[in-house]
C-alpha atoms as a PDB file:
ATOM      1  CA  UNK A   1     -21.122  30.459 -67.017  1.00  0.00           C
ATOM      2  CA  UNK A   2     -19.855  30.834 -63.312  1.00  0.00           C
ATOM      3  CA  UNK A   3     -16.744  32.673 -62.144  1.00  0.00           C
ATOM      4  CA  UNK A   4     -15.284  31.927 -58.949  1.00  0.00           C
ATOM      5  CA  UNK A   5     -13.460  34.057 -56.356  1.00  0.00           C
ATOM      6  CA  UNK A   6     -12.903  34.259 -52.653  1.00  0.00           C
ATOM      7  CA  UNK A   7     -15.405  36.264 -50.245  1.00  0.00           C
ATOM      8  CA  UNK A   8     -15.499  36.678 -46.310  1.00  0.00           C
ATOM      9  CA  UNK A   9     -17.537  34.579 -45.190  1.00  0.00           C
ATOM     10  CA  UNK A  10     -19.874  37.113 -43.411  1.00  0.00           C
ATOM     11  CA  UNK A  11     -20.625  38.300 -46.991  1.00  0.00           C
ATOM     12  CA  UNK A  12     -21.812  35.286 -48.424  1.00  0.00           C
ATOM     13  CA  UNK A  13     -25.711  34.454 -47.826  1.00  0.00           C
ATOM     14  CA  UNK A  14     -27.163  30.672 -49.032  1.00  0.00           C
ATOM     15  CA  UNK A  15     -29.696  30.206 -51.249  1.00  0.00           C
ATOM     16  CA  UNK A  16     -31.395  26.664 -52.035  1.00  0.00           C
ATOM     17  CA  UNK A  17     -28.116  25.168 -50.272  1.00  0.00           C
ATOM     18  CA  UNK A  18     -25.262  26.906 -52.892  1.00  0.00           C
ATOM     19  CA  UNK A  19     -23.172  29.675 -51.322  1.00  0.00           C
ATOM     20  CA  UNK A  20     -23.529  32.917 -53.506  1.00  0.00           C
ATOM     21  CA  UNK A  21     -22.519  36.511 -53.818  1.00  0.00           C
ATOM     22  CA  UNK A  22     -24.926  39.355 -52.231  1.00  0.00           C
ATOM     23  CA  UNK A  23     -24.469  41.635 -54.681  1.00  0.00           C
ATOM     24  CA  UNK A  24     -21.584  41.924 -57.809  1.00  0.00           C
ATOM     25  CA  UNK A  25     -20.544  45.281 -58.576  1.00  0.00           C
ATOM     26  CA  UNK A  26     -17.470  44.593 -60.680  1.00  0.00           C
ATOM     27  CA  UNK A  27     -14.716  41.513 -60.635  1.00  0.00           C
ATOM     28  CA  UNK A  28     -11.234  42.927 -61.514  1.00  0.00           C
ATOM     29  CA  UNK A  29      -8.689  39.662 -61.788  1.00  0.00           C
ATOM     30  CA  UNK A  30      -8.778  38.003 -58.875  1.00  0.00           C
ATOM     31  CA  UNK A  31     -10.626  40.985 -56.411  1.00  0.00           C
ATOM     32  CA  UNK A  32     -14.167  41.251 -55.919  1.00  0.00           C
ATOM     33  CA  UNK A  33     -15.735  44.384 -54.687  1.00  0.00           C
ATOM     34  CA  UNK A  34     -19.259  44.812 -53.319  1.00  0.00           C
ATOM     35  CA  UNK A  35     -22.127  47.585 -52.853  1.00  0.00           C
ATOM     36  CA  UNK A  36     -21.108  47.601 -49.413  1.00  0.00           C
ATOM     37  CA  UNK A  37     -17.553  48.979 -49.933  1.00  0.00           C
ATOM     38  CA  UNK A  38     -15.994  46.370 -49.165  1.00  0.00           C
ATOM     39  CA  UNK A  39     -13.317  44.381 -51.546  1.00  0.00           C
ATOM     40  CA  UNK A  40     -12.486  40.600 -50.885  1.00  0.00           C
ATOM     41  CA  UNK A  41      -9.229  38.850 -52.336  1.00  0.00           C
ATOM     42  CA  UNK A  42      -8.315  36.721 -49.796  1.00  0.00           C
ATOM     43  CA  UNK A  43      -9.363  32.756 -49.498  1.00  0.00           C
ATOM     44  CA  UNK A  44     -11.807  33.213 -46.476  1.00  0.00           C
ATOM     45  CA  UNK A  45     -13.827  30.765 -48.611  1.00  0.00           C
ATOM     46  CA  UNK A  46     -14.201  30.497 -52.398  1.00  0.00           C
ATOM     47  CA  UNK A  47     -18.169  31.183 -53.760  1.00  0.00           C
ATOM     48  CA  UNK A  48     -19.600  31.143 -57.657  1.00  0.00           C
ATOM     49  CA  UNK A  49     -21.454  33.818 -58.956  1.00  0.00           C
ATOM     50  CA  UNK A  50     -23.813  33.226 -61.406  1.00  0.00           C
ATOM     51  CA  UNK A  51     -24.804  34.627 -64.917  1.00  0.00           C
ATOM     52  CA  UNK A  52     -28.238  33.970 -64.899  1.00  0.00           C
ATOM     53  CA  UNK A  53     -28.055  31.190 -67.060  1.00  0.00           C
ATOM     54  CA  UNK A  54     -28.932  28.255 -64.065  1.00  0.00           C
ATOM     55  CA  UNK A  55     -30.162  25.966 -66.470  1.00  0.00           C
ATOM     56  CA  UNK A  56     -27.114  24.796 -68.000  1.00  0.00           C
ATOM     57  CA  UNK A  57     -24.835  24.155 -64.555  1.00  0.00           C
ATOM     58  CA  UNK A  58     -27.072  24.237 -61.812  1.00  0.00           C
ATOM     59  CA  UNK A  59     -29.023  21.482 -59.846  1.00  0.00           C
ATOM     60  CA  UNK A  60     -32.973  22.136 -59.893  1.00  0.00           C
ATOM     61  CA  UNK A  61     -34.206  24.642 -57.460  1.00  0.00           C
ATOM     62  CA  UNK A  62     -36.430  22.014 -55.572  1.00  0.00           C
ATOM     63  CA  UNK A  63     -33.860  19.480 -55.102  1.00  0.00           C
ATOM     64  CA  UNK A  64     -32.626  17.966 -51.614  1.00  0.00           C
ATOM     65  CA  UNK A  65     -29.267  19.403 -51.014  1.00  0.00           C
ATOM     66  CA  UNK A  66     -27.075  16.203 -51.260  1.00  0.00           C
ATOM     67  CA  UNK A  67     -25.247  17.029 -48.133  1.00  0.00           C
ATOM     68  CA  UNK A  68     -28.237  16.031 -46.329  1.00  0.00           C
ATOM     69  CA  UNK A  69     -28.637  12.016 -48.002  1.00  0.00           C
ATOM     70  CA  UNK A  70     -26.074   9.382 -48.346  1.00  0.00           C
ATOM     71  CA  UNK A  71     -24.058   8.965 -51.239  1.00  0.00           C
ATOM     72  CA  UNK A  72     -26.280   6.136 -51.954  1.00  0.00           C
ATOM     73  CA  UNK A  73     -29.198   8.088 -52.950  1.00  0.00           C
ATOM     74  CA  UNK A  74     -28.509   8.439 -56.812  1.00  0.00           C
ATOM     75  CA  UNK A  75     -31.848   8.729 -58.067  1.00  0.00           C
ATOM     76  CA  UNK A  76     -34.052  12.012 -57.650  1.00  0.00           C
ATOM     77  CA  UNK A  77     -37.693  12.732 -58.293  1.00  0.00           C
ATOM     78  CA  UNK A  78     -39.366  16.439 -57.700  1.00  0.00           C
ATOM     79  CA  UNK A  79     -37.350  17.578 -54.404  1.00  0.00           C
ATOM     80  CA  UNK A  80     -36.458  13.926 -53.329  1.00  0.00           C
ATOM     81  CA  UNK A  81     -33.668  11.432 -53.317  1.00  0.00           C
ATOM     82  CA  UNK A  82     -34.201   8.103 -53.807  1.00  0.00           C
ATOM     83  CA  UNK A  83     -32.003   4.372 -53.248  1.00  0.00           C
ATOM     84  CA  UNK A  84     -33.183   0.635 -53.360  1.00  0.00           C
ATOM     85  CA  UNK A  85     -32.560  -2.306 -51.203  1.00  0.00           C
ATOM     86  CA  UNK A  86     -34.093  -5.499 -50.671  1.00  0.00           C
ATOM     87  CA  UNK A  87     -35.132  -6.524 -46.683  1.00  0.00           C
ATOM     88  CA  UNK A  88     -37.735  -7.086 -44.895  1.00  0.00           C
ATOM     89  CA  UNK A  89     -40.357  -4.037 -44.509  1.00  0.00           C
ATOM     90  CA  UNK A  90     -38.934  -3.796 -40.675  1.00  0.00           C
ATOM     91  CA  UNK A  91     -34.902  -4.014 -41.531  1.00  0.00           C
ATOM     92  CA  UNK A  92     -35.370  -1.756 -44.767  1.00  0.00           C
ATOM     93  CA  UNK A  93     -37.342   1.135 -42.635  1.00  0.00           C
ATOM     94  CA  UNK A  94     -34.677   0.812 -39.346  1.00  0.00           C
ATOM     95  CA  UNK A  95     -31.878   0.813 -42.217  1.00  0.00           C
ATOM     96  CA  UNK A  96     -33.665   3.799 -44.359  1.00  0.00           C
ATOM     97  CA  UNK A  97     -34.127   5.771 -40.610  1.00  0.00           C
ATOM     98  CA  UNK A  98     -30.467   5.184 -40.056  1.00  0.00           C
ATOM     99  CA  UNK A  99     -29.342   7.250 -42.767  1.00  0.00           C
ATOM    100  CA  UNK A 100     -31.513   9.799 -41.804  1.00  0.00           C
ATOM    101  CA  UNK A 101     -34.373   9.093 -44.434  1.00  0.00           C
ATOM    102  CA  UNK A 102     -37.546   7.004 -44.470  1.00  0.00           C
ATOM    103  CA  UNK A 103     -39.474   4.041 -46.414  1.00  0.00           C
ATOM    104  CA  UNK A 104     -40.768   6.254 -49.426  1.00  0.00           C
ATOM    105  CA  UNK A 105     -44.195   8.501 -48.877  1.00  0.00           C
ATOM    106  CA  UNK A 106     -46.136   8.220 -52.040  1.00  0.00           C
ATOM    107  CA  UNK A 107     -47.771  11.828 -52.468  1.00  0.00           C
ATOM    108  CA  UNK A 108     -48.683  11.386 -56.212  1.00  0.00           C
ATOM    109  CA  UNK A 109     -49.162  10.295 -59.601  1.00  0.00           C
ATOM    110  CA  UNK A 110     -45.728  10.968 -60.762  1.00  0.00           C
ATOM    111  CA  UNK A 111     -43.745   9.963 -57.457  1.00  0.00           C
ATOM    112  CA  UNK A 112     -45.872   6.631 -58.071  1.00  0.00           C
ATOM    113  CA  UNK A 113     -44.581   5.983 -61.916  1.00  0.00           C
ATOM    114  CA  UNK A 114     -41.436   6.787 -60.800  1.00  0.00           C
ATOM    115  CA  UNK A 115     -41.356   3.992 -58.114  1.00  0.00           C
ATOM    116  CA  UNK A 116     -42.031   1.655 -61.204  1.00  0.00           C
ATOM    117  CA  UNK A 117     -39.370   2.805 -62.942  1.00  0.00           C
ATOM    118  CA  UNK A 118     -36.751   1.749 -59.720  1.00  0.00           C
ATOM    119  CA  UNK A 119     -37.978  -2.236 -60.226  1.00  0.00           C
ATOM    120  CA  UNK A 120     -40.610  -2.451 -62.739  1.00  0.00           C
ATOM    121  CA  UNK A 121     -40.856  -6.325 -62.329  1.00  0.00           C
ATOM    122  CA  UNK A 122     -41.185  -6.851 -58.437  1.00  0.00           C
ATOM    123  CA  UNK A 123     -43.043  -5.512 -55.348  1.00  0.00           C
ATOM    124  CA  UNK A 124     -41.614  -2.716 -53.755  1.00  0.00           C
ATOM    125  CA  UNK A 125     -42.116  -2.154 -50.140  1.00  0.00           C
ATOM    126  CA  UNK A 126     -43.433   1.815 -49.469  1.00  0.00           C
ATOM    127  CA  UNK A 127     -43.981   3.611 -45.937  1.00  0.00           C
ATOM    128  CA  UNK A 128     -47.092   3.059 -44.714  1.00  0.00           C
ATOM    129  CA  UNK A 129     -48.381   0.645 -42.411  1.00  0.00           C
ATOM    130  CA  UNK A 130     -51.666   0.108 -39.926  1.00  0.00           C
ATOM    131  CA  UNK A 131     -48.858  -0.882 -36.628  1.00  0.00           C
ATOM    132  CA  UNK A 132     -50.525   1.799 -34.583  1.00  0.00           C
ATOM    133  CA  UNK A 133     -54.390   1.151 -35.352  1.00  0.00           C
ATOM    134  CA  UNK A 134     -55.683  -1.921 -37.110  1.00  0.00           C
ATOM    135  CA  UNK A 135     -57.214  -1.491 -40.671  1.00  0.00           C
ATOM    136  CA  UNK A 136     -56.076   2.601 -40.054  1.00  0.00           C
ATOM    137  CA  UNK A 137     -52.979   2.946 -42.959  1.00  0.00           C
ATOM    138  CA  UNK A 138     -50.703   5.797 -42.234  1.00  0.00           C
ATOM    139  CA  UNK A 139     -47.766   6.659 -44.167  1.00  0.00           C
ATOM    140  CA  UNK A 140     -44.428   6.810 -41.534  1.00  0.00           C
ATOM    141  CA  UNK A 141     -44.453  11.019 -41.413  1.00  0.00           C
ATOM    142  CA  UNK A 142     -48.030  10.393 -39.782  1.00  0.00           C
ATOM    143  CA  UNK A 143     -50.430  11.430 -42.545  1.00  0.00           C
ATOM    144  CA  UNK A 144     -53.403   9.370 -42.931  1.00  0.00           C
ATOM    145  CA  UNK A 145     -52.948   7.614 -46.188  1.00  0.00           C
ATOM    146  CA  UNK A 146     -56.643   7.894 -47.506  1.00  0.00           C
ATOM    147  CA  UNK A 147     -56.329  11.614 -46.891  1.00  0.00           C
ATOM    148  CA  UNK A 148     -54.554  12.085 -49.687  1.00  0.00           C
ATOM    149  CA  UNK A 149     -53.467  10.614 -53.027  1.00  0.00           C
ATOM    150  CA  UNK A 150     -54.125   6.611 -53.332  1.00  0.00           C
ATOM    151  CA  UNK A 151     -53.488   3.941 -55.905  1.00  0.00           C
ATOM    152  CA  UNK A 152     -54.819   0.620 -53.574  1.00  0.00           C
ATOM    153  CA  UNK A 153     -55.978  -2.188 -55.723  1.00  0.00           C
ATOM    154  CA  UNK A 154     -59.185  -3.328 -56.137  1.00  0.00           C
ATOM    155  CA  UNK A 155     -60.536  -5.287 -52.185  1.00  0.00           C
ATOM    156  CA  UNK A 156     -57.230  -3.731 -50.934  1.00  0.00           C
ATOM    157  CA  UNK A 157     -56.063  -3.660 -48.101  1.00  0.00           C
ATOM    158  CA  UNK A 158     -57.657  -6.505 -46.977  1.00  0.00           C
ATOM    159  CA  UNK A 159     -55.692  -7.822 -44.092  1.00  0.00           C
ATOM    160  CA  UNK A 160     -55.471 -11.752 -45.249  1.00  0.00           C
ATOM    161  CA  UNK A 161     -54.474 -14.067 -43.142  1.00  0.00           C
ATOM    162  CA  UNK A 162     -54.572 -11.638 -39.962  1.00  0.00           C
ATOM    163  CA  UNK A 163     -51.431 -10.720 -40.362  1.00  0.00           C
ATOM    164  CA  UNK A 164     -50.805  -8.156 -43.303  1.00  0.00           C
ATOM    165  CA  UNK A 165     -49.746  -5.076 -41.478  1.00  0.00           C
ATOM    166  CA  UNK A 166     -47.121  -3.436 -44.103  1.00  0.00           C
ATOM    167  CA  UNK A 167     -47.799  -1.304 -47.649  1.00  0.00           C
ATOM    168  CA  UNK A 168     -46.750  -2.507 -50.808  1.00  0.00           C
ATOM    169  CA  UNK A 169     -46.878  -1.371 -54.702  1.00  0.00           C
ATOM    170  CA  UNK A 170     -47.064  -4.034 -57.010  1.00  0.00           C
ATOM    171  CA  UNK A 171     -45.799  -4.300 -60.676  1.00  0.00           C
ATOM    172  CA  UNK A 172     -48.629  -2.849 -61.734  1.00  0.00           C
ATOM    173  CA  UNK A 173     -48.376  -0.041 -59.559  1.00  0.00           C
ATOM    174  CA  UNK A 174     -51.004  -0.542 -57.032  1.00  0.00           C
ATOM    175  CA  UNK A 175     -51.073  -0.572 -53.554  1.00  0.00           C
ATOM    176  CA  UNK A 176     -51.346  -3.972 -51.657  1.00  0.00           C
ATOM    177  CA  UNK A 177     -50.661  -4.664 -47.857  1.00  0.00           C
ATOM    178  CA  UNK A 178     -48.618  -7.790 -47.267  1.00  0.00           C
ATOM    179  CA  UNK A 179     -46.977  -9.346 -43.909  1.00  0.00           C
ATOM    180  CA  UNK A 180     -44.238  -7.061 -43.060  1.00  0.00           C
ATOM    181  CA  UNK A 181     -41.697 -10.337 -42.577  1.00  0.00           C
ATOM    182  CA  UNK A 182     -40.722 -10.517 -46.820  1.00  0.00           C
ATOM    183  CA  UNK A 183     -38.003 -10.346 -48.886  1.00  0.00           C
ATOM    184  CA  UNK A 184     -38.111  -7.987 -51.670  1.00  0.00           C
ATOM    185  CA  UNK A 185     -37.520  -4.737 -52.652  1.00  0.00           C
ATOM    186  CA  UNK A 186     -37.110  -0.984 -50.755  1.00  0.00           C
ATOM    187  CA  UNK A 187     -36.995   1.983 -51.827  1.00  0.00           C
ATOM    188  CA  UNK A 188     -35.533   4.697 -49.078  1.00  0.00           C
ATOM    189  CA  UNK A 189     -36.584   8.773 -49.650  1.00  0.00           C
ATOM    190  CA  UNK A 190     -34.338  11.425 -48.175  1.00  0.00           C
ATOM    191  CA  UNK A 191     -36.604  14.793 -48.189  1.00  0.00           C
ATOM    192  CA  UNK A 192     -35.281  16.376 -45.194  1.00  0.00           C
ATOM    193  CA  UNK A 193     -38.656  14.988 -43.401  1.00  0.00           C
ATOM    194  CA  UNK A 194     -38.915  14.882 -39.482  1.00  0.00           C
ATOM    195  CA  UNK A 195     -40.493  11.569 -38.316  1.00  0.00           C
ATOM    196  CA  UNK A 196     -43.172  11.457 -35.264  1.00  0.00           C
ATOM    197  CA  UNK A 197     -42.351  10.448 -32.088  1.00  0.00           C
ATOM    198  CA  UNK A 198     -43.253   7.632 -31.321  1.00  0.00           C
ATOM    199  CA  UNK A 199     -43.215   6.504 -35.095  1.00  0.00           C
ATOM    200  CA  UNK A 200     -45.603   5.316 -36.767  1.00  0.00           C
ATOM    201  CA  UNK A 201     -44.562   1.465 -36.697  1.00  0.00           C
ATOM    202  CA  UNK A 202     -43.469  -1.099 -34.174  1.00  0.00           C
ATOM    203  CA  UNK A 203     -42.657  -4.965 -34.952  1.00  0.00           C
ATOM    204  CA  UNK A 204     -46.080  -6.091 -34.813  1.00  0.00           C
ATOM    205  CA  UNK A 205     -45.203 -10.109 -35.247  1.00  0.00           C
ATOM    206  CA  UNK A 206     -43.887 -10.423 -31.557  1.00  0.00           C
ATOM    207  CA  UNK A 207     -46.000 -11.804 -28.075  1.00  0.00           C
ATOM    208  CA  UNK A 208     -46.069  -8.192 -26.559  1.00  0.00           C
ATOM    209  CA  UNK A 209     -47.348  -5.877 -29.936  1.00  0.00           C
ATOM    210  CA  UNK A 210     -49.412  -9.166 -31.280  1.00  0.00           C
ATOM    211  CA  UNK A 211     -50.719  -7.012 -34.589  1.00  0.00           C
ATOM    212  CA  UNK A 212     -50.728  -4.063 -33.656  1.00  0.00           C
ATOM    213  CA  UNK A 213     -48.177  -1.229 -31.301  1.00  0.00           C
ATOM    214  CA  UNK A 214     -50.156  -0.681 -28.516  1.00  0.00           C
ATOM    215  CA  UNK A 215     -51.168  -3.810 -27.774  1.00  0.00           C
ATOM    216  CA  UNK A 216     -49.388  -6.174 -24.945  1.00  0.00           C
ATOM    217  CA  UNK A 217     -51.119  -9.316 -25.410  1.00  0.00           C
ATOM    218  CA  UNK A 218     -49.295 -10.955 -22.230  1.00  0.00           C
ATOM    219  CA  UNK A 219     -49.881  -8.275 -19.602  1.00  0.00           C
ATOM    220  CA  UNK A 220     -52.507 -10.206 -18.641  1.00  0.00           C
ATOM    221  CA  UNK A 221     -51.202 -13.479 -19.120  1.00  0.00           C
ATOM    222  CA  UNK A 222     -52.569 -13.935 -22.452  1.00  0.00           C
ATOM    223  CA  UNK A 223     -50.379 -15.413 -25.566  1.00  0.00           C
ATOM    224  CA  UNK A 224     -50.044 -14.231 -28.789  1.00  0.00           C
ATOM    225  CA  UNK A 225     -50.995 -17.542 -31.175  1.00  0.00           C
ATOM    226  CA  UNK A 226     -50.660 -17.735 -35.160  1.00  0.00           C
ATOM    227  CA  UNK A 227     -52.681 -14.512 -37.043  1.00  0.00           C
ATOM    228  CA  UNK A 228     -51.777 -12.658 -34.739  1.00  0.00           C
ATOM    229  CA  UNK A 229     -54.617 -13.524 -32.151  1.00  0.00           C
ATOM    230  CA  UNK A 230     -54.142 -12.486 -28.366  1.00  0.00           C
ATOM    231  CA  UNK A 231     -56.072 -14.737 -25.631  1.00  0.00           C
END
């Protein structure tokens, strides 16, 4: 049960993003008073005080505040918020980025069966990729992905054809890399993350990057030719 009234805001401290009370004393009708001394009745700004009882009307303590993700993100795991797309790996990061989020950073077991759950039948397209060093995955917050939790299929990532650059879970839940360019689906996370700068990706497929960001293959008047070769 909750019971609403109005508090100055100079009284009112946050906790896990919901405005509440310092400390109760008493609520007579429509006047709150405080162990300060101080009574509030006007409509400075209306707060809930709580009566212990969270579990029944109030979001879990770990959760991303919503005001910080789009509307879009409906679906939550741990402290999270999750939506799907379908784009290219390149258009579905730049479009995740633009609403403040990122391609989504795998950090276990359960944040990995829950990806299945989103589209159990396709490939999903995560947020890691080797852009800045060749055969060197990193997820897009920087971390090294084989420094922590992994799920890569058996041979993988094994770079075939020269040109697979971009992370991947498959139906069955492992890891694959696959050429960034594909259609299929995205999933976006919105944890509040900061991304490097520069970030961790570039559009490797071009004559400059040829395979990987800090290449530029025609500085020297060299071309960038099919599998991403530079000479």
């Amino acid at each position: 049960m909750r019971c609403v009234f109005a508090i100055e805001p100079s009284t009112a401290s946050r906790d896990n993003g919901a405005v509440r009370c310092a400390a109760i004393v008493v609520l007579v009708g429509s006047a709150c008073s405080f162990d300060h001394g101080t009574s509030a009745t006007g409509t400075d700004a209306l707060v809930t005080a709580d009566d212990g009882n969270d579990s029944a009307d109030a979001a879990p303590p770990d959760a991303i505040g919503s005001e910080l993700c789009a509307k879009t993100y409906t679906q939550s795991e741990g402290s999270s918020l999750y939506r799907v797309g379908v784009a290219d790996w390149y258009t579905a990061e730049a479009a995740c980025e633009a609403e403040g989020a990122h391609l989504v950073v795998i950090g276990g077991v359960a944040e990995n069966n829950f990806m299945l759950k989103l589209d159990p039948d396709g490939d999903i397209w995560v947020g890691m990729s080797d852009h800045v060093a060749e055969g060197t995955y990193r997820w897009l917050t920087g971390a090294a992905v084989a420094a922590g939790y992994t799920n890569w299929q058996l041979t993988q990532p094994n770079n075939a054809g020269l040109d697979e650059d971009c992370g991947e879970m498959n139906a069955d839940g492992g890891w694959n890399d696959n050429g960034c360019q594909y259609l299929q689906t995205y999933v976006c996370e919105c944890d509040g993350a900061a991304l490097p700068a520069p970030p961790m990706w570039c559009r490797t497929a071009t004559d400059t990057s040829c395979n990987t960001c800090s290449d530029d293959c025609t500085a020297n008047g060299a071309t960038c030719h099919s599998q991403q070769l530079c000479y």
